[in-house]
Protein backbone atom coordinates (compact mmCIF):
# COMPACT_ATOMS: atom_id res chain seq x y z
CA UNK A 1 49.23 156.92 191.85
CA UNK A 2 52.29 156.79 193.69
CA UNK A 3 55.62 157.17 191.70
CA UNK A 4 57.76 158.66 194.30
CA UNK A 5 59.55 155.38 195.39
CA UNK A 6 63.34 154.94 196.10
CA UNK A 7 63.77 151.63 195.20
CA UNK A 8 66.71 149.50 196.11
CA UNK A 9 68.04 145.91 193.92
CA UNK A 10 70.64 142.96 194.34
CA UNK A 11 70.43 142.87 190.66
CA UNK A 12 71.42 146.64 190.17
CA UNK A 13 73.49 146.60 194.02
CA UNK A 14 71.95 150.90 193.50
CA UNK A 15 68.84 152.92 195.02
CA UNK A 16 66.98 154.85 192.61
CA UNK A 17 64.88 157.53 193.64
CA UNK A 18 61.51 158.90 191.79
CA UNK A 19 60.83 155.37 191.00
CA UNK A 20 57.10 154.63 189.70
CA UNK A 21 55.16 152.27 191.00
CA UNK A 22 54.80 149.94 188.12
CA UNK A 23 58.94 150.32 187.90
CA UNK A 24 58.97 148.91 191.26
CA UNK A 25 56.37 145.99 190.64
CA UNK A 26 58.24 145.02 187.71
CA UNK A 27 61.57 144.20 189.46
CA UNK A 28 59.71 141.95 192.17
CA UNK A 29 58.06 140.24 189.20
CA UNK A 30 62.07 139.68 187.98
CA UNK A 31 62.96 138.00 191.26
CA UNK A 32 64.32 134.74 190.49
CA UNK A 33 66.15 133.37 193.41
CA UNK A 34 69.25 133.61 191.52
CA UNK A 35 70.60 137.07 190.46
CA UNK A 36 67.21 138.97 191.39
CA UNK A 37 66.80 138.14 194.60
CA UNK A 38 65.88 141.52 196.88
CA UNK A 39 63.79 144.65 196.04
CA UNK A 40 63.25 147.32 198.59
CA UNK A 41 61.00 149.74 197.84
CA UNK A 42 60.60 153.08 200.83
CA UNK A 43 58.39 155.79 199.83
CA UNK A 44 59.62 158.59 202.25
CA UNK A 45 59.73 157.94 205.48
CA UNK A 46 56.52 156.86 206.06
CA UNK A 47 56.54 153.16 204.42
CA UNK A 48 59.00 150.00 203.29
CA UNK A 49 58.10 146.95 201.27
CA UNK A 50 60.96 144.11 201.14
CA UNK A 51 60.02 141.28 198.86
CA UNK A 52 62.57 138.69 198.67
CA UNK A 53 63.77 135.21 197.31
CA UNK A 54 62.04 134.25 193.72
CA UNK A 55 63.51 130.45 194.23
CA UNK A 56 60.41 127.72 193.44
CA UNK A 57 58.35 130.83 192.74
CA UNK A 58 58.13 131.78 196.45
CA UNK A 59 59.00 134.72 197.79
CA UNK A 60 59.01 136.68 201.46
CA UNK A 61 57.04 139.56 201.75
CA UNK A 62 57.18 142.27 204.89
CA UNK A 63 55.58 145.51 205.23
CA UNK A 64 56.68 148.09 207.13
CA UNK A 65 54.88 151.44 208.45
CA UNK A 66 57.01 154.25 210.78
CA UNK A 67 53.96 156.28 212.18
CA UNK A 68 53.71 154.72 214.35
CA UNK A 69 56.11 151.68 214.30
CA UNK A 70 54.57 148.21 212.51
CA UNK A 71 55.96 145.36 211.06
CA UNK A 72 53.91 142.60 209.19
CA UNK A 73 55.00 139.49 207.00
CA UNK A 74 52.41 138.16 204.37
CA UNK A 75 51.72 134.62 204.84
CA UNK A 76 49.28 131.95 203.34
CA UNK A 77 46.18 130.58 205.42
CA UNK A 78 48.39 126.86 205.63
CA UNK A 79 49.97 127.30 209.39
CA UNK A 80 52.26 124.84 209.98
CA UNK A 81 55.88 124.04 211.61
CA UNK A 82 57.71 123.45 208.64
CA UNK A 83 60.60 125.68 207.47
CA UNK A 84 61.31 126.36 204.04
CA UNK A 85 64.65 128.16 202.88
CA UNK A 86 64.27 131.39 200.20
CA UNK A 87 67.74 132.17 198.67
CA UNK A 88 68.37 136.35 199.28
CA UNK A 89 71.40 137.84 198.10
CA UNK A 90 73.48 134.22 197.46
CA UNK A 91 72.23 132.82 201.06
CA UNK A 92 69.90 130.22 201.90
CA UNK A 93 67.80 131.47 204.89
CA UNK A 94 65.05 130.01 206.92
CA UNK A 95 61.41 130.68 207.54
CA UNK A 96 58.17 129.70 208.12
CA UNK A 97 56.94 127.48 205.28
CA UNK A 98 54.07 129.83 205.47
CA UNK A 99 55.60 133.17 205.01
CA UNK A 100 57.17 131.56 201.65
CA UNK A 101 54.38 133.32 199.53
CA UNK A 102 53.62 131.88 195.70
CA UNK A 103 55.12 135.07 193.55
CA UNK A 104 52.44 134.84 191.02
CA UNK A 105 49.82 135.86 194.23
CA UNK A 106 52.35 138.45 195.65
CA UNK A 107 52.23 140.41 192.00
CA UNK A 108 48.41 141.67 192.37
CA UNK A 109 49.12 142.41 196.39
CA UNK A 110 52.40 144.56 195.95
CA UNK A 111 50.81 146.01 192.82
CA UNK A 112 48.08 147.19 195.16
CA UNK A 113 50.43 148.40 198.34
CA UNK A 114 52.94 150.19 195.87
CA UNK A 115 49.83 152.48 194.27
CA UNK A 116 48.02 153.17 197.40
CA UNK A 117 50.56 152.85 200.55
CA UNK A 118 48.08 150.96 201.82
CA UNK A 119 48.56 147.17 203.08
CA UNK A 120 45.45 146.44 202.32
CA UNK A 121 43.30 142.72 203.21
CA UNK A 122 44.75 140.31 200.44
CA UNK A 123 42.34 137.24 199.43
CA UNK A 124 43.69 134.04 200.21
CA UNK A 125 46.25 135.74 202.32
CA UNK A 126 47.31 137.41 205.54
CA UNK A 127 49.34 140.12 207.03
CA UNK A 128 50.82 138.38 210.46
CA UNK A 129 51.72 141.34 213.21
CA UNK A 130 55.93 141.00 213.95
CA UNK A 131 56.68 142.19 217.22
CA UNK A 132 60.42 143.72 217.14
């Protein structure tokens, strides 16, 4: 189990370091889209999880590994051109209606990622390749 985390909050505006896992999974389970609204969670230098938003239960979700450099967002099978907005940190910002993930699935996925480091092959989901 992983409980080496520094963990980073709008709610708190701090990092804490030596964060446990299950610390970390419980303050993307408090996103709300109002005063909860961003949790980044780094685990050395090796990995970064950003969940964000919590408005109408949706959230954004990216994963991030350093050796060597990749970038994924979680999204749901439904690709489509629609936009929907997530509030993060009192702004409304865009994104693919697809990427806006239901929070209630994202609990189970960043529960697995934040004990293993490991991304991992989500049901109902998928991890889309960003290109920087």
């Amino acid at each position: 189990m992983l409980n080496d985390w520094r963990v980073y909050t709008d709610a708190t505006g701090t990092e804490e370091k030596h964060v446990a896992w299950h610390e970390a999974l419980k303050a993307i389970a408090q996103l709300n889209g109002k005063d909860h609204t961003l949790v980044h969670a780094a685990y050395g230098d090796h990995v970064d999880l950003v969940v964000a938003g919590g408005n109408n239960g949706k959230v954004l979700v990216q994963w991030k590994e350093h050796d060597p450099q990749r970038h994924f967002v979680l999204a749901t099978d439904e690709m489509t051109a629609v936009m929907a907005s997530l509030t993060i940190e009192q702004e409304d910002v865009p994104f693919p209606a697809s990427w806006c993930v239901p929070l209630e699935q994202v609990i189970a996925v960043c529960g697995d990622v934040l004990r293993t480091c490991d991304k991992g092959e989500p049901a109902g989901l998928k991890w889309l390749p960003i290109e920087a």
